[in-house]
PDB file of N, CA and C in Angstrom:
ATOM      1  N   UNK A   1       0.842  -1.194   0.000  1.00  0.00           N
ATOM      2  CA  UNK A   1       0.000   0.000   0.000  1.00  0.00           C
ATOM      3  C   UNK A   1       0.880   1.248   0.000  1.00  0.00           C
ATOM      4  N   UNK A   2       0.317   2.180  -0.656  1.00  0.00           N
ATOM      5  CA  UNK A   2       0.711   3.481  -0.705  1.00  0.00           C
ATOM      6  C   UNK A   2       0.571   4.612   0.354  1.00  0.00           C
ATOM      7  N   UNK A   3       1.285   5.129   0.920  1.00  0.00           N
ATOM      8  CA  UNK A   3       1.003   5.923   2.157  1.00  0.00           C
ATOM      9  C   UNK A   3       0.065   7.205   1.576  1.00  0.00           C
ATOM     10  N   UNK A   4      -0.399   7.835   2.429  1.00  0.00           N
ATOM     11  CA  UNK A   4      -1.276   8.934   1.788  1.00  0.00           C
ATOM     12  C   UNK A   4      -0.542  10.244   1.649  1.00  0.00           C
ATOM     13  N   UNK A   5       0.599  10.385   2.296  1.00  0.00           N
ATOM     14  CA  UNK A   5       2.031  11.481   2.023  1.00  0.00           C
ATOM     15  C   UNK A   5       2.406  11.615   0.960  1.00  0.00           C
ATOM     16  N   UNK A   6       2.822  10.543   0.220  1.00  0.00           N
ATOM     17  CA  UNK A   6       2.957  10.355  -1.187  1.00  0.00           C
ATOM     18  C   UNK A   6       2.116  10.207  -2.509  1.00  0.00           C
ATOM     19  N   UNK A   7       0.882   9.877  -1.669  1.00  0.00           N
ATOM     20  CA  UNK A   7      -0.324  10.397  -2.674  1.00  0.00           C
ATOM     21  C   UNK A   7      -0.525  11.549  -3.123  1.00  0.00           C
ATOM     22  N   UNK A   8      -0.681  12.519  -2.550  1.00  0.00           N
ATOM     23  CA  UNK A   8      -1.213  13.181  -1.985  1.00  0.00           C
ATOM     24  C   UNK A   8       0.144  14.332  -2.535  1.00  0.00           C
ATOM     25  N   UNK A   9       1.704  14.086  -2.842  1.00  0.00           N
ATOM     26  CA  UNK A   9       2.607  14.734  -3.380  1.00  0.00           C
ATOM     27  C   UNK A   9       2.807  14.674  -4.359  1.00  0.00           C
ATOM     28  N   UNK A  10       2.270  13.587  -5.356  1.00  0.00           N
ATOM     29  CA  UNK A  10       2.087  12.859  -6.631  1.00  0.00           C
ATOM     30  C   UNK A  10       0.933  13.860  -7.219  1.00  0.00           C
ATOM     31  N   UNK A  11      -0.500  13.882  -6.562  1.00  0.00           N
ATOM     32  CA  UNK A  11      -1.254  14.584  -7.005  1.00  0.00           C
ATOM     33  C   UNK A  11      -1.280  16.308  -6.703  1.00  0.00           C
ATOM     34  N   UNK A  12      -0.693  16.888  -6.101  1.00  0.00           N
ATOM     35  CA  UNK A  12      -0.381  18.226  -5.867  1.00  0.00           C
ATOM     36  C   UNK A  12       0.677  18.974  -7.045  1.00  0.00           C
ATOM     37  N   UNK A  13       1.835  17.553  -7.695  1.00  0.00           N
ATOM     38  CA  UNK A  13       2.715  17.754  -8.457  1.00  0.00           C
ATOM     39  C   UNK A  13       1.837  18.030  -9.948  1.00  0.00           C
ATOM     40  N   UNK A  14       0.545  17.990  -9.782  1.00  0.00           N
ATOM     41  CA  UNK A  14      -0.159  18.109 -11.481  1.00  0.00           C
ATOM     42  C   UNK A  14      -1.202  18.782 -10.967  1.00  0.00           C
ATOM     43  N   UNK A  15      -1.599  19.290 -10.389  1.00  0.00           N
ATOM     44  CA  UNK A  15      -2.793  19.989  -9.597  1.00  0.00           C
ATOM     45  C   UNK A  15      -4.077  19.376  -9.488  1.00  0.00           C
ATOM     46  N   UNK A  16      -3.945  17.705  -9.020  1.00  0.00           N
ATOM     47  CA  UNK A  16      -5.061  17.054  -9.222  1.00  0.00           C
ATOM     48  C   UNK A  16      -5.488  16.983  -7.491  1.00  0.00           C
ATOM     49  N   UNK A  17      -6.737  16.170  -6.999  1.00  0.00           N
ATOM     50  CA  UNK A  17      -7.292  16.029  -6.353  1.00  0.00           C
ATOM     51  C   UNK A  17      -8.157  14.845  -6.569  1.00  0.00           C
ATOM     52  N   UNK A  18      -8.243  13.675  -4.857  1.00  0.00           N
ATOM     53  CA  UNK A  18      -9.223  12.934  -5.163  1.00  0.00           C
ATOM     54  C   UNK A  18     -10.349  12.735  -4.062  1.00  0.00           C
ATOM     55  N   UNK A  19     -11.795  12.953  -4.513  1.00  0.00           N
ATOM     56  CA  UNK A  19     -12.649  13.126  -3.160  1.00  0.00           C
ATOM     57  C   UNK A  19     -12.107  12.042  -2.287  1.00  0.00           C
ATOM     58  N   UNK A  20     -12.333  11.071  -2.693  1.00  0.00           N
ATOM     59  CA  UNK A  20     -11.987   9.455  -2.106  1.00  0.00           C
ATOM     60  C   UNK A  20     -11.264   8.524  -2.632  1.00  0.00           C
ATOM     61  N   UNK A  21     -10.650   7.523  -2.626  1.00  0.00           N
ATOM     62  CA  UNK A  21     -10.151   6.511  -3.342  1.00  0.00           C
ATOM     63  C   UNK A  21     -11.090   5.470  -3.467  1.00  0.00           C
ATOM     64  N   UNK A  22     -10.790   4.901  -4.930  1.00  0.00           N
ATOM     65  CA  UNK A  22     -11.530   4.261  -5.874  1.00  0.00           C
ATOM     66  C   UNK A  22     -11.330   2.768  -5.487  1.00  0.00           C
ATOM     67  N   UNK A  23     -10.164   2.807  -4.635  1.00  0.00           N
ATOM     68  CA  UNK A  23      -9.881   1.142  -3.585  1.00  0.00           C
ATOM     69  C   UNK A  23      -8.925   0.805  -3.340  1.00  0.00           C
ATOM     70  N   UNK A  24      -7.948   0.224  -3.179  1.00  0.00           N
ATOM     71  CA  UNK A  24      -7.057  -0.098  -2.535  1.00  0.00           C
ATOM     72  C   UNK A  24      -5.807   0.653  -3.165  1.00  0.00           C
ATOM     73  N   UNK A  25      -4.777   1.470  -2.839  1.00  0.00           N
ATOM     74  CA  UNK A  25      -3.648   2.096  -4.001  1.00  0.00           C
ATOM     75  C   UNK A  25      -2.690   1.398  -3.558  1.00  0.00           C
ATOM     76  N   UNK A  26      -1.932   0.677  -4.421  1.00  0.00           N
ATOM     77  CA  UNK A  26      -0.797   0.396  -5.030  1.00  0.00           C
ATOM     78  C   UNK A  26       0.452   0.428  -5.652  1.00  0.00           C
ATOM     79  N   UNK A  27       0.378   1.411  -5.975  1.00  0.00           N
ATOM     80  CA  UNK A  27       1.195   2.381  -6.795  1.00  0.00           C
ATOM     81  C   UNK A  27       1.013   3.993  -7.162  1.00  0.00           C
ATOM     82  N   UNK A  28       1.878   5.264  -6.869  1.00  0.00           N
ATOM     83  CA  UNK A  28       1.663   6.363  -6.981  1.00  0.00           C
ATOM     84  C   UNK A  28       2.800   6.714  -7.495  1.00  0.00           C
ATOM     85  N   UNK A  29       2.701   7.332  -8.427  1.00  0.00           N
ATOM     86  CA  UNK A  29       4.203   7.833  -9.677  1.00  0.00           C
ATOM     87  C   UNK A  29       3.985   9.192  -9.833  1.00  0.00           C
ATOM     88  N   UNK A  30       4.512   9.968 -10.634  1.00  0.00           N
ATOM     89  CA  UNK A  30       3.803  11.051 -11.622  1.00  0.00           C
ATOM     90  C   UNK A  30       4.907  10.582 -12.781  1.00  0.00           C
ATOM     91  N   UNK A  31       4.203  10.203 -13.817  1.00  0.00           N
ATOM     92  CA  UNK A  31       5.143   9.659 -14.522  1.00  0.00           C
ATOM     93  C   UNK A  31       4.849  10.651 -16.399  1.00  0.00           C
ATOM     94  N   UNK A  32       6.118  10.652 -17.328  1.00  0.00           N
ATOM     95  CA  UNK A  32       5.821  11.175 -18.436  1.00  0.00           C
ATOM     96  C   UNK A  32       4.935  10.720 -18.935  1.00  0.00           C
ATOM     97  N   UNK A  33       4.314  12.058 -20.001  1.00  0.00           N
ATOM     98  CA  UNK A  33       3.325  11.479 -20.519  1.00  0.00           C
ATOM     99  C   UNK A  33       2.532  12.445 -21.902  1.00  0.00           C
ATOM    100  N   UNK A  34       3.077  12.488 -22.869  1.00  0.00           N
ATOM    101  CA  UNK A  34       2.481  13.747 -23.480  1.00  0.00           C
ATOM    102  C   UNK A  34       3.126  15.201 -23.205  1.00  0.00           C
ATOM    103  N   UNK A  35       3.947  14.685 -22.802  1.00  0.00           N
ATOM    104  CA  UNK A  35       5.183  16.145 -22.651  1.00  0.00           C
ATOM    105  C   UNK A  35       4.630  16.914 -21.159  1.00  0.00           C
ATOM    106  N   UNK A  36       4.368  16.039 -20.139  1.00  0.00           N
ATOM    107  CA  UNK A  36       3.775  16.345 -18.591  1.00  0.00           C
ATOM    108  C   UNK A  36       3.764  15.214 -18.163  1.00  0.00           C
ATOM    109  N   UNK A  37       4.306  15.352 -16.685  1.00  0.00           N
ATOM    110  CA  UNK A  37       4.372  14.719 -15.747  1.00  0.00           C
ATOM    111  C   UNK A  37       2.649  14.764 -15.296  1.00  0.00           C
ATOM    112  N   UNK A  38       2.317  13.119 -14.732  1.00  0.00           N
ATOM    113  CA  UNK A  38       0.670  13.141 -14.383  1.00  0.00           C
ATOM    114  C   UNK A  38       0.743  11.884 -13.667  1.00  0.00           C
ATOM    115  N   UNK A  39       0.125  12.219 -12.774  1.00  0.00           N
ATOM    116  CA  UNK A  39      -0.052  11.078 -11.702  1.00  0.00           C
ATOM    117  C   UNK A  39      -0.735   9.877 -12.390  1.00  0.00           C
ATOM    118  N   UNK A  40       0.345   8.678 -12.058  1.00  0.00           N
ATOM    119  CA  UNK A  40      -0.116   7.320 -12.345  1.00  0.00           C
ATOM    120  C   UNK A  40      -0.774   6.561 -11.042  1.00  0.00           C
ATOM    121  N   UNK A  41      -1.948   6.394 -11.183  1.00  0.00           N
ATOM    122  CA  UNK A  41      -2.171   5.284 -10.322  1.00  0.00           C
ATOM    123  C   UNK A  41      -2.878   3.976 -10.408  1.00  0.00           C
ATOM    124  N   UNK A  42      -2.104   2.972  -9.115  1.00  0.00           N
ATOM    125  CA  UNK A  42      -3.030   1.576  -9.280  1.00  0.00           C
ATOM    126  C   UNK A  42      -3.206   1.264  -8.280  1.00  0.00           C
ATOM    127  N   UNK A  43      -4.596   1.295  -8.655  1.00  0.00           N
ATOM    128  CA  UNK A  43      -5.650   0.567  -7.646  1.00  0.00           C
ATOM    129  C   UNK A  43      -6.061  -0.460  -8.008  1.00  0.00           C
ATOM    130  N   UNK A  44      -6.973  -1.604  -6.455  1.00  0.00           N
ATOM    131  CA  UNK A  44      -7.620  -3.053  -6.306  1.00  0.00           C
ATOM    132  C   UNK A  44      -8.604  -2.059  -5.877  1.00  0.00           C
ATOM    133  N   UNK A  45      -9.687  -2.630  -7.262  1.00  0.00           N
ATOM    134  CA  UNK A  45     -10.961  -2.022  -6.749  1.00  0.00           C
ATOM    135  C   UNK A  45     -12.075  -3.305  -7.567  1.00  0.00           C
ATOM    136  N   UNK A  46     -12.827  -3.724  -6.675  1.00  0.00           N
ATOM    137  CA  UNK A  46     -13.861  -4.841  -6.829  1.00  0.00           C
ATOM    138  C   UNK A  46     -12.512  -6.295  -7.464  1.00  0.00           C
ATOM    139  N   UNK A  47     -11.715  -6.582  -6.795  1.00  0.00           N
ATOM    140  CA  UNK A  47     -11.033  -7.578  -7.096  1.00  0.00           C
ATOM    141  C   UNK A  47     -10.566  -7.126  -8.436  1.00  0.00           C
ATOM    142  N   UNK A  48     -10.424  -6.222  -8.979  1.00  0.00           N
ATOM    143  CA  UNK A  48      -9.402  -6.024 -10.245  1.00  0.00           C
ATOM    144  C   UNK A  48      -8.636  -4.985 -10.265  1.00  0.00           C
ATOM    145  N   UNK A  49      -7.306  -4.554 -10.848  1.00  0.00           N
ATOM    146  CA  UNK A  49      -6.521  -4.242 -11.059  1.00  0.00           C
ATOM    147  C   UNK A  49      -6.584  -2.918 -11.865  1.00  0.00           C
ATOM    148  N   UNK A  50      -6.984  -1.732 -11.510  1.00  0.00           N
ATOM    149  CA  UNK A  50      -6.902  -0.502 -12.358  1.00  0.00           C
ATOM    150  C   UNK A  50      -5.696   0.428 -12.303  1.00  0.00           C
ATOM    151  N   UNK A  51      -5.566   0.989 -13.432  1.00  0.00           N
ATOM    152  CA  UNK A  51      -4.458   1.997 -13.630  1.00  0.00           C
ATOM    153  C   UNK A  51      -5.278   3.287 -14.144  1.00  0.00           C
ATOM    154  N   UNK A  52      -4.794   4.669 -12.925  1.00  0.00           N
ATOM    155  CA  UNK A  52      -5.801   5.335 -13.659  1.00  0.00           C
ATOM    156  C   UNK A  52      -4.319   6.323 -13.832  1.00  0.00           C
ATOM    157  N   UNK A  53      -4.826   7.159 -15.224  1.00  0.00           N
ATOM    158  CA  UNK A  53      -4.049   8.325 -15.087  1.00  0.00           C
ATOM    159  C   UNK A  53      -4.781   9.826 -15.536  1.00  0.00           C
ATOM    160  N   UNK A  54      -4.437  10.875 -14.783  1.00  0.00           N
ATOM    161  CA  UNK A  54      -5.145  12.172 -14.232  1.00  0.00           C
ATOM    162  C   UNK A  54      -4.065  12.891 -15.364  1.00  0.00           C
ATOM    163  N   UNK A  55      -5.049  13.410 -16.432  1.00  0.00           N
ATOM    164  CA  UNK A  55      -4.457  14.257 -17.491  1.00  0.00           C
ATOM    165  C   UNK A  55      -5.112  15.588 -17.877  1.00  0.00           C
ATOM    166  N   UNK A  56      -4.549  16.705 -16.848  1.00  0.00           N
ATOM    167  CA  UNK A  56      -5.025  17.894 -16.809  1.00  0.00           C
ATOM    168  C   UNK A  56      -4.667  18.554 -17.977  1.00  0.00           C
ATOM    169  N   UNK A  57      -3.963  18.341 -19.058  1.00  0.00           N
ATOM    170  CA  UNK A  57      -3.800  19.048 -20.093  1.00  0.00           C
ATOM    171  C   UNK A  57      -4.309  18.533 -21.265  1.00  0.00           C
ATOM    172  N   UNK A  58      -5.259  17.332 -20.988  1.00  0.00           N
ATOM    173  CA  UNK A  58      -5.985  16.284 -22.205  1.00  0.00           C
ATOM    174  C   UNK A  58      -7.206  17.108 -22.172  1.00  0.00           C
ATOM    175  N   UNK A  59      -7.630  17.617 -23.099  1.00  0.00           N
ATOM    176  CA  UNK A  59      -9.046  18.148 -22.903  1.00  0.00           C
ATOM    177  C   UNK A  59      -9.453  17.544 -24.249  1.00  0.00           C
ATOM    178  N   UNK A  60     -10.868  16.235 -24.014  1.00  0.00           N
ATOM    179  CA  UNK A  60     -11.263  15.836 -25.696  1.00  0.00           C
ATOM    180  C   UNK A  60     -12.798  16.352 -25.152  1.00  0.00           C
ATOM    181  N   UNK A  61     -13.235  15.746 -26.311  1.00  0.00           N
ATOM    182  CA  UNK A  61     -14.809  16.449 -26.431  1.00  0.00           C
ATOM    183  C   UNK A  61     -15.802  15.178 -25.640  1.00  0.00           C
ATOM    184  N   UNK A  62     -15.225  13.857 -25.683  1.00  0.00           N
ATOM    185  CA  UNK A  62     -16.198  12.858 -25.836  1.00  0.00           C
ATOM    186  C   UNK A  62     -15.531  11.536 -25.184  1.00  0.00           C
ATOM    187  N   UNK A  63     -15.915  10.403 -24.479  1.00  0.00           N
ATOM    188  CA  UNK A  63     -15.274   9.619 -23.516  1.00  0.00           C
ATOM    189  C   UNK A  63     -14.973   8.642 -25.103  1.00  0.00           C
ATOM    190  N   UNK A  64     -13.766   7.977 -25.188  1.00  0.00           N
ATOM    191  CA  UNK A  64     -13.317   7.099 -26.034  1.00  0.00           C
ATOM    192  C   UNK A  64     -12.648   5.781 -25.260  1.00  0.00           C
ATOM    193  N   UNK A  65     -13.620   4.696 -25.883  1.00  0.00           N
ATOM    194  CA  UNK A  65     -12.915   3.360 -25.187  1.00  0.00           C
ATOM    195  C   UNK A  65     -11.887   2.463 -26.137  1.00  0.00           C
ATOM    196  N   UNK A  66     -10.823   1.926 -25.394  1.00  0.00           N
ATOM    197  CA  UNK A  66     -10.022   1.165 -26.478  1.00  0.00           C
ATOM    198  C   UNK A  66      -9.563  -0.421 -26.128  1.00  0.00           C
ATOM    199  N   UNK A  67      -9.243  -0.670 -26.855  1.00  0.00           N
ATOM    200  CA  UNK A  67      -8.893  -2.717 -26.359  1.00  0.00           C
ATOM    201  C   UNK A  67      -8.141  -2.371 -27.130  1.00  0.00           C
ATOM    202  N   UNK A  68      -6.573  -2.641 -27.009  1.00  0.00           N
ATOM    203  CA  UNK A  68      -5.426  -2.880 -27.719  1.00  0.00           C
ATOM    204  C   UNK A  68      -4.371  -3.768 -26.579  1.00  0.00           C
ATOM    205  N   UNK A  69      -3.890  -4.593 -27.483  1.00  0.00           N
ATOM    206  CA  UNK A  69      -2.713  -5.769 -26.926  1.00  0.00           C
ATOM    207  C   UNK A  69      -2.899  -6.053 -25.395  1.00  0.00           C
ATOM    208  N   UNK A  70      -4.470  -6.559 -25.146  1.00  0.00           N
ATOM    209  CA  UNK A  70      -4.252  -7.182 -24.128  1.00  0.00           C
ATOM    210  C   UNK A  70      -5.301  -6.200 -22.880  1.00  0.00           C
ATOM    211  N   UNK A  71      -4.984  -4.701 -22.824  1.00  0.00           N
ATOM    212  CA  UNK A  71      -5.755  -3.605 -22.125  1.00  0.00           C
ATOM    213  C   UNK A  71      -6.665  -3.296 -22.633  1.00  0.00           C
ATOM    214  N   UNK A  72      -7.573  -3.168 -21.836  1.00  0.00           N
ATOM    215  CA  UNK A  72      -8.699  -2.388 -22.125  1.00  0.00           C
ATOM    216  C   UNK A  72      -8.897  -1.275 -21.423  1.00  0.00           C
ATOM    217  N   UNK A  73      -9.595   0.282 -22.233  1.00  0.00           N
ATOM    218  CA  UNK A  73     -10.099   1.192 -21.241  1.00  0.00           C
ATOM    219  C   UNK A  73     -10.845   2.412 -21.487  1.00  0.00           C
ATOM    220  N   UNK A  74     -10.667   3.439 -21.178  1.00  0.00           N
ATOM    221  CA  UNK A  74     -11.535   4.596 -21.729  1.00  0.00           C
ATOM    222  C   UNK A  74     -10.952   6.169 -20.960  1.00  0.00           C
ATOM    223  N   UNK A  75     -11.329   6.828 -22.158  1.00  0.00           N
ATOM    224  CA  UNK A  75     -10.470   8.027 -21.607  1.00  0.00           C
ATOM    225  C   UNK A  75     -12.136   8.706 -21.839  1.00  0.00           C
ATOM    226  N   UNK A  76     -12.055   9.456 -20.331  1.00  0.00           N
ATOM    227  CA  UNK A  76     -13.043  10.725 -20.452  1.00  0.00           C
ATOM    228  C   UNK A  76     -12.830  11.835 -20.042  1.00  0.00           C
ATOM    229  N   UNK A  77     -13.388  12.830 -20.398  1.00  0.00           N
ATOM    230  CA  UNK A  77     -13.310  14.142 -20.274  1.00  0.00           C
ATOM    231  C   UNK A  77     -14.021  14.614 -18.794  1.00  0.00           C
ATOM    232  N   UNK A  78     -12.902  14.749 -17.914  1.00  0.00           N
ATOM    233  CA  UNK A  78     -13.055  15.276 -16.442  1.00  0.00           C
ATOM    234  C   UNK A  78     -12.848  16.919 -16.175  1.00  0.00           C
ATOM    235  N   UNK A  79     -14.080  17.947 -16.332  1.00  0.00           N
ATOM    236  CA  UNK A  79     -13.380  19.356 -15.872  1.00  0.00           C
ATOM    237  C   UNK A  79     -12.696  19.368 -17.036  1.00  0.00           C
ATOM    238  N   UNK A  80     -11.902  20.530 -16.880  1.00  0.00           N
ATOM    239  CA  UNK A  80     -10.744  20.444 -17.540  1.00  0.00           C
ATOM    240  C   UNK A  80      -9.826  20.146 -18.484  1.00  0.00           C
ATOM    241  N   UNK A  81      -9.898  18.807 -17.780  1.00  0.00           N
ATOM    242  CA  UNK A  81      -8.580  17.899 -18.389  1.00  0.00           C
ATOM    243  C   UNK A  81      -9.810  16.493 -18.634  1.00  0.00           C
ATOM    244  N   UNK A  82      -8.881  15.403 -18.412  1.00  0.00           N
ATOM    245  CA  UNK A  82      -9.226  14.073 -18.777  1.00  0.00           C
ATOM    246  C   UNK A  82      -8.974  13.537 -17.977  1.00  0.00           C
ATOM    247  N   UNK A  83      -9.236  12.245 -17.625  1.00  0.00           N
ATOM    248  CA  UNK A  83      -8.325  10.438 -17.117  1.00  0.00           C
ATOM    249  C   UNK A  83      -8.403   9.398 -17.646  1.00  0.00           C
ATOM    250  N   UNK A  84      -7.784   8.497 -17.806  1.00  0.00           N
ATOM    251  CA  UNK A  84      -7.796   7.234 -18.606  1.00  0.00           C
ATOM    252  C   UNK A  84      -7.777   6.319 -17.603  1.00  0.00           C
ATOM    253  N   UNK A  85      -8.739   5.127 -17.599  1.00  0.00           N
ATOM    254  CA  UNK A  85      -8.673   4.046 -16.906  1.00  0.00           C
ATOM    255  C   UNK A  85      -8.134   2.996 -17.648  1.00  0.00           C
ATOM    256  N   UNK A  86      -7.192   2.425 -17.124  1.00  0.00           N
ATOM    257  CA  UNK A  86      -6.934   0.986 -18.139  1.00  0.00           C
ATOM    258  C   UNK A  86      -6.789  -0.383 -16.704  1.00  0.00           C
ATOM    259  N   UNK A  87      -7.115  -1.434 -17.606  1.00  0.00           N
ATOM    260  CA  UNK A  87      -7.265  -2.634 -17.152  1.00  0.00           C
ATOM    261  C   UNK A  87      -6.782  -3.699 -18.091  1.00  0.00           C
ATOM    262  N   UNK A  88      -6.620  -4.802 -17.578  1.00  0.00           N
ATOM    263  CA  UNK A  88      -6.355  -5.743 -18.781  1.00  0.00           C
ATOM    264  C   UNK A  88      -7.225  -6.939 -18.618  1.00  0.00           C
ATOM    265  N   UNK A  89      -7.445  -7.613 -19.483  1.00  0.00           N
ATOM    266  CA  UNK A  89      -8.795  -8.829 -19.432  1.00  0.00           C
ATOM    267  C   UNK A  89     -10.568  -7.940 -19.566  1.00  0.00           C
ATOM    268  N   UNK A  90     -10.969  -8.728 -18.864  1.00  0.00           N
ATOM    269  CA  UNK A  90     -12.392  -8.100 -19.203  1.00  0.00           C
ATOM    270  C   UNK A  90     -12.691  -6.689 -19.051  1.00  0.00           C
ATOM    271  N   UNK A  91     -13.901  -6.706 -19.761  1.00  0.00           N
ATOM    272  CA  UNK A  91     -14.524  -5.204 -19.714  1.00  0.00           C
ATOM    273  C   UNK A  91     -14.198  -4.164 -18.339  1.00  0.00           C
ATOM    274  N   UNK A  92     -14.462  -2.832 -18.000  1.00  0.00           N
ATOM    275  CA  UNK A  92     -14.847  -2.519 -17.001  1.00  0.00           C
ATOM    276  C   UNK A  92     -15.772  -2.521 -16.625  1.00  0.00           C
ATOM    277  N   UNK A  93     -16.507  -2.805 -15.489  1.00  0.00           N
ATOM    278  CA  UNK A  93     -18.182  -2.886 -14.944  1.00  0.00           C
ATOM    279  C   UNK A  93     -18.556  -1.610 -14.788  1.00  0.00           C
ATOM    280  N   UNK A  94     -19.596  -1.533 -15.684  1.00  0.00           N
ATOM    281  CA  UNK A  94     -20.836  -0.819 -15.954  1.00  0.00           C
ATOM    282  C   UNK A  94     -20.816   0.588 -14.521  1.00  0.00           C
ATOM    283  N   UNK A  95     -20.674   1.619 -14.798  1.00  0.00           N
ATOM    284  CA  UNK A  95     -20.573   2.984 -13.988  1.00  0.00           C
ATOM    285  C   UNK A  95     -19.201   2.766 -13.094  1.00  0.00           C
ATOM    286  N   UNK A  96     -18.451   2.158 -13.475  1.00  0.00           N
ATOM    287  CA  UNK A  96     -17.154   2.194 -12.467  1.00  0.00           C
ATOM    288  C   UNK A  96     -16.321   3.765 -12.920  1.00  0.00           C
ATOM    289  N   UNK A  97     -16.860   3.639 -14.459  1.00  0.00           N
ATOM    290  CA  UNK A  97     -15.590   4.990 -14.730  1.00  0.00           C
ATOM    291  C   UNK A  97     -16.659   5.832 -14.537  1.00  0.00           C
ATOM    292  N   UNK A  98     -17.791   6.314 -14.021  1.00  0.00           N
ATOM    293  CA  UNK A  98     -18.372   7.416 -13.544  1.00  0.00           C
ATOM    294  C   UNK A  98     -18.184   7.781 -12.196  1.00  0.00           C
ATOM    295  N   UNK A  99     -17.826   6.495 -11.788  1.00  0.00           N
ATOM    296  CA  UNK A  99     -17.562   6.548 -10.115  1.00  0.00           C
ATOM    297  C   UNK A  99     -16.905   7.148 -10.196  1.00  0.00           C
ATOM    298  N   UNK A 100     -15.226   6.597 -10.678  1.00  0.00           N
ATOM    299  CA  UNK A 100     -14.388   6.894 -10.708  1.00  0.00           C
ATOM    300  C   UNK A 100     -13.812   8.826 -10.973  1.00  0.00           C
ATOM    301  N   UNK A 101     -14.457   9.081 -12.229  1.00  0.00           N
ATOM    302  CA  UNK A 101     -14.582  10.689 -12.378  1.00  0.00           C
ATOM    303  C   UNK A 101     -15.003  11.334 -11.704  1.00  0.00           C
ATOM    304  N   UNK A 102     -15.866  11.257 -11.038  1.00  0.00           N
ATOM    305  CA  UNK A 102     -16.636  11.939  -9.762  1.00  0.00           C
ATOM    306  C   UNK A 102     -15.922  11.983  -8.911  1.00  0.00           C
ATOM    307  N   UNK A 103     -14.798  11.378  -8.822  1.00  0.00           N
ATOM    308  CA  UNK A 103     -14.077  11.695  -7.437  1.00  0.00           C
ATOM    309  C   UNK A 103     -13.027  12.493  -7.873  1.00  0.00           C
ATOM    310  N   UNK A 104     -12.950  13.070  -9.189  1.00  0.00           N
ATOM    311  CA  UNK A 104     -11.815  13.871  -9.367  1.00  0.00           C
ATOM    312  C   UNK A 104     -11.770  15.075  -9.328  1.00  0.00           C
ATOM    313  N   UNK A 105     -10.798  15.937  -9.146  1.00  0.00           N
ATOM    314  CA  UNK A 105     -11.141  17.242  -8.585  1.00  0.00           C
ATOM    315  C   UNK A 105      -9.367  18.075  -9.568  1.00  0.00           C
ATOM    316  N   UNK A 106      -9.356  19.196 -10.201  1.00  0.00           N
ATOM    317  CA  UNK A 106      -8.111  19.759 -10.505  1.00  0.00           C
ATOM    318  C   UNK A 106      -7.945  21.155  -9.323  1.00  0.00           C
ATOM    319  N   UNK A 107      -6.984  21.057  -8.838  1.00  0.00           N
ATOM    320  CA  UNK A 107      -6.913  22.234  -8.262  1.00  0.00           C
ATOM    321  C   UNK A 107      -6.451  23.717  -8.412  1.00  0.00           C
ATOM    322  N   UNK A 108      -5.802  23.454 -10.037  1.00  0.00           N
ATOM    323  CA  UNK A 108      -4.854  24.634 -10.538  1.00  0.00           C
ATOM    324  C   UNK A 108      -5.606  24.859 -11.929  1.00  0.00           C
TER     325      UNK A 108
END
C-alpha cells in the first residue's frame, strides 16, 4: 500500500485532487506522458486491477474506449482535463468509470 504522504505529493505535483479513493492504491508515480508529468495510479478495486491516469492538459470532447494488446479502457473528459482508466482482461463494470470521475477534482 501506498502511504497517503505520497499520494497526496504525486497529485499536488499536477494539480489534481481525489474526493476518495476508488480502492485499494498500489502504486503512486507522476510519470511522463504527453510532454507532462501526471499522476499514475493503481488501484484493487472490486477484485481487479486498475491503472488510472489524471491528465489535466488532455481536454477531448467525448469519452473514447479502447482494447489494444491485451488492455482495455476509456479516456473521459473530467473538468478540464481528462483520465484514462486501463485494465487488462475483461470489460470494465458498468458505472465504475463514472464513479471513478466523480471523485476527481483539478486544483490549478
Amino acid at each position: 500500500a501506498v502511504a497517503d504522504p505520497v499520494l497526496q505529493a504525486v497529485l499536488k505535483r499536477s494539480g489534481a485532487r481525489l474526493r476518495t479513493a476508488p480502492g485499494q492504491l498500489s502504486y503512486a508515480q507522476s510519470c511522463w506522458f504527453r510532454g507532462h508529468y501526471v499522476p499514475h495510479l493503481v488501484y484493487t478495486s472490486d477484485s481487479r486491477r486498475l491503472t488510472l491516469l489524471l491528465l489535466p492538459q488532455e481536454r477531448i470532447g467525448e469519452r473514447r474506449e479502447f482494447d489494444q494488446d491485451g488492455y482495455r479502457g476509456v479516456l473521459v473528459p473530467v473538468g478540464r482535463g481528462s483520465i484514462a482508466v486501463v485494465t487488462r482482461g475483461a470489460p470494465l463494470p458498468e458505472g465504475l468509470i463514472e464513479r471513478i470521475s466523480s471523485l476527481v477534482e483539478w486544483t490549478q
